[in-house]
Every structure is written in structure tokens, then in C-alpha cells.
Protein backbone atom coordinates (compact mmCIF):
# COMPACT_ATOMS: atom_id res chain seq x y z
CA UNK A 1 110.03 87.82 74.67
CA UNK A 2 106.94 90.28 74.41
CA UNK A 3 106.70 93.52 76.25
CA UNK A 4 105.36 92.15 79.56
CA UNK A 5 107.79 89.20 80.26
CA UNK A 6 110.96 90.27 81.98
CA UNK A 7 114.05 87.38 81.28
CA UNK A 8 115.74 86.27 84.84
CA UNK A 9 118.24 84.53 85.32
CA UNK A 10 118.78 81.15 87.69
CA UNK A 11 121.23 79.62 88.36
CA UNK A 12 122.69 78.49 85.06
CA UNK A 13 119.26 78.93 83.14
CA UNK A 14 116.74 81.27 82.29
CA UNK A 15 113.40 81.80 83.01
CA UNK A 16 110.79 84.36 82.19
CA UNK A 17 108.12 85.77 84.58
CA UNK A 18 105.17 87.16 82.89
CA UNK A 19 101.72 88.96 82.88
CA UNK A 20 100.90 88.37 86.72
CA UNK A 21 104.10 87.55 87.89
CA UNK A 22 105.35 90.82 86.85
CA UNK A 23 103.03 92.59 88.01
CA UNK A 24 103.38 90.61 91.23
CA UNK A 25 107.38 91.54 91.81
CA UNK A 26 106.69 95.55 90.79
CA UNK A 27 103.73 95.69 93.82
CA UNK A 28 106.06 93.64 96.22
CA UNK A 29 108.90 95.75 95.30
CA UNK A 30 106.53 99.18 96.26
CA UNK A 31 105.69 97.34 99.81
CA UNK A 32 109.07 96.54 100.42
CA UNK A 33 110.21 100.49 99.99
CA UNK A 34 106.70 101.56 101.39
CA UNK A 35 107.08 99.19 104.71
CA UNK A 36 110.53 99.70 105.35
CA UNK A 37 110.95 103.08 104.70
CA UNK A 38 108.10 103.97 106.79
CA UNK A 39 108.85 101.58 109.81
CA UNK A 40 112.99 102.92 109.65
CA UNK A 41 111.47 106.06 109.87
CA UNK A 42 108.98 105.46 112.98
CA UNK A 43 111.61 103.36 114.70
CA UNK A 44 113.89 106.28 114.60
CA UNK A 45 112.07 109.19 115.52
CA UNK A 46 109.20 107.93 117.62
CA UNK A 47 109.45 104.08 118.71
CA UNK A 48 108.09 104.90 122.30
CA UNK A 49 105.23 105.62 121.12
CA UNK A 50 104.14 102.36 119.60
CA UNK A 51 106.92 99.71 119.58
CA UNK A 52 104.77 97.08 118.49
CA UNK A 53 103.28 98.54 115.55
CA UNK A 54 106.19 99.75 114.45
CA UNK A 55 107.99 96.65 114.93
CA UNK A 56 105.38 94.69 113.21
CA UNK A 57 106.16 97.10 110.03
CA UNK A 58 109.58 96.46 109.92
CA UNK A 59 109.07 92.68 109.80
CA UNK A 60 106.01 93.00 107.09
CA UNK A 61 108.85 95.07 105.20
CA UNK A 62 111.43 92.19 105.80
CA UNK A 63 109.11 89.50 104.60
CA UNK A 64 108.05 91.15 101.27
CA UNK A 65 111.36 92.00 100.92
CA UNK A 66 112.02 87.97 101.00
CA UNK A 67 109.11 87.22 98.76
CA UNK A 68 110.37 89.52 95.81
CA UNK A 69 113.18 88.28 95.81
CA UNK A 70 112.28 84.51 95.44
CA UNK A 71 109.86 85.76 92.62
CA UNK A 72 112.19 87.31 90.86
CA UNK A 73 114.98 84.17 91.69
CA UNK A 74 112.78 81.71 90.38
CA UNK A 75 113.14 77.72 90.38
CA UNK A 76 111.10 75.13 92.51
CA UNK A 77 112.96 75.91 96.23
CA UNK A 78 112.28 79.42 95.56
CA UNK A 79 108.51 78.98 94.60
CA UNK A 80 108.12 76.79 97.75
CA UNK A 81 109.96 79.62 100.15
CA UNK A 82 107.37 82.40 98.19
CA UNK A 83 104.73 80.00 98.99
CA UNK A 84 105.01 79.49 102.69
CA UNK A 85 106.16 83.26 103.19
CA UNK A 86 103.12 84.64 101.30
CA UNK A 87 101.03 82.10 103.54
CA UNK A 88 102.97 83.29 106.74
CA UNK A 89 102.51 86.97 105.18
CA UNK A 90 98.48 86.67 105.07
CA UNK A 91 98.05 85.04 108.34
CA UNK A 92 100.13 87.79 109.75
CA UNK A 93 97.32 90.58 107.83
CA UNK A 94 94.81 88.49 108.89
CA UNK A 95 95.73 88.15 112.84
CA UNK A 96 97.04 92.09 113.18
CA UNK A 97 93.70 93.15 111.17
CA UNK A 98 91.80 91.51 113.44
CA UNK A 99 93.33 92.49 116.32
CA UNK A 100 93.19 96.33 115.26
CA UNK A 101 89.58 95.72 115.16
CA UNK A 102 88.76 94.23 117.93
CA UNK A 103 91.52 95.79 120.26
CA UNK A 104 92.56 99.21 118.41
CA UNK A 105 94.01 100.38 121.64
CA UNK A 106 96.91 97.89 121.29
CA UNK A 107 98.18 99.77 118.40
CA UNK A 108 98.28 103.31 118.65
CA UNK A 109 99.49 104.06 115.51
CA UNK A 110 98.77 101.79 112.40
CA UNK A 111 101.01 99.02 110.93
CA UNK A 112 101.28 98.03 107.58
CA UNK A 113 98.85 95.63 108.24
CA UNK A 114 96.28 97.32 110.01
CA UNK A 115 92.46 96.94 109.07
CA UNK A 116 93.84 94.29 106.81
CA UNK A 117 95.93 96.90 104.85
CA UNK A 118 93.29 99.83 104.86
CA UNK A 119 95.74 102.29 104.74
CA UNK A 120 97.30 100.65 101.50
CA UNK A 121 94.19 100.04 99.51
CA UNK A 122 94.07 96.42 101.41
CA UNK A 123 96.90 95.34 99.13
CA UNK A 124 98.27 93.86 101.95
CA UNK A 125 95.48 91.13 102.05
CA UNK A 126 95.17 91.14 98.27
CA UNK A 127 98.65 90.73 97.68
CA UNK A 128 99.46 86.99 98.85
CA UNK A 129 96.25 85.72 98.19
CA UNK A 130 96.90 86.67 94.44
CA UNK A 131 100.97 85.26 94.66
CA UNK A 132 99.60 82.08 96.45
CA UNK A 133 97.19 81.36 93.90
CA UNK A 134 99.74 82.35 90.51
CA UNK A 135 102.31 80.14 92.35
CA UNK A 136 100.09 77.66 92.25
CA UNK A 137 99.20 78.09 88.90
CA UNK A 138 102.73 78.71 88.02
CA UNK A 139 103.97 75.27 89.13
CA UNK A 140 100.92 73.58 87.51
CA UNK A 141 101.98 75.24 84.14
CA UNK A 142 105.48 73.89 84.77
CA UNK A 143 106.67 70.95 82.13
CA UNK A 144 107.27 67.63 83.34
């Protein structure tokens, strides 16, 4: 195993995620603390003030939540449920940036996914585009 593969282990076998794909867990792991820790926060002290951006943060948080962990669980049913969640995930960046552009006063405080992920160097955007494409190439690599 060389210094950027990390051994996982499903169900009954083991697997190792490498160069992207570790790289790929680690920056859905920092979403999942930076989108639910932020949203938990808003929802708690301020949630009258924007219950739909702050609502919309939670569930970004929720889904990559979901995604890391069927990176890091590995197998085909897992790679499938990544897939359509990463697909649901950028549609979701893709409809709420648009609609902060073209409506800002909808959300008067940001989301997670505002300005397609502005306030989190666009990762947001970046993010499933690059998992969609290595699970893709990570199921074309796959023997048999």
C-alpha cells in the first residue's frame, strides 16, 4: 500500500481508495463538518431569519455526509448511491446558485450552496463534478 492509498474494509473484503478518491473523502469529510456545523448553528440561534437557507444547509450537510460515507464503504451499490447523490448534490448547487442570482432576496443569508459555492471556493460545484467523473472512472478500472 503506498502513502496515498488508505485500506477499507467491505463487507468481507478489502479495498483500497487512492490518489483522487482520497482526496475526494478528506474534502467531503470538511463539507460535512463545515455544512452541518454551520447550519446547527444558524438553526439554533437565528432560524427566523432565513429558514430556507438555513434549511437548505442542513440538507447539503446531510447529503455529503451520505456521499462520504459510500466512498469510504465502497462496492458497486455504494458507487451507484455516490453516483446519483453527487448528481442530486450538483443539481441542487446548480438550482440554489441560480436562484441566488437571479432572486438574492429569497435568501437572506447564504447557503452552502450559494453563488454555486462562492463562499467555499465553489467547491461545492467542483466537488461532484470531480466524484461523478472518478466514479466513473473508478468502475471502468474495475476487473471483470
Amino acid at each position: 500500500m503506498t502513502s496515498g492509498e488508505a485500506e477499507v474494509a467491505t463487507t468481507g473484503r478489502t479495498r483500497l481508495i487512492g490518489g483522487p478518491g482520497v482526496l475526494l473523502v478528506w474534502l467531503y469529510g470538511v463539507m460535512v463538518v463545515g455544512a452541518v456545523s454551520r447550519s446547527v448553528y444558524q438553526i439554533a440561534t437565528e432560524f427566523d431569519r432565513a429558514p430556507l437557507a438555513y434549511a437548505l444547509s442542513a440538507v447539503a450537510g446531510v447529503v455529503y455526509g451520505f456521499i462520504t460515507y459510500t466512498l469510504v464503504r465502497g462496492g458497486e451499490t455504494a458507487r451507484r448511491a455516490a453516483q446519483v447523490c453527487c448528481a442530486a448534490e450538483l443539481v441542487g448547487v446548480l438550482v440554489v446558485g441560480t436562484w441566488t442570482l437571479v432572486e438574492p432576496s429569497a435568501f437572506p443569508d447564504a447557503t452552502v450552496w450559494s453563488d454555486f459555492g462562492m463562499g467555499y471556493l465553489f467547491i461545492p460545484v467542483l466537488l461532484p463534478v470531480s466524484a461523478l467523473w472518478w466514479l466513473r472512472k473508478a468502475r471502468s478500472e474495475q476487473p471483470g
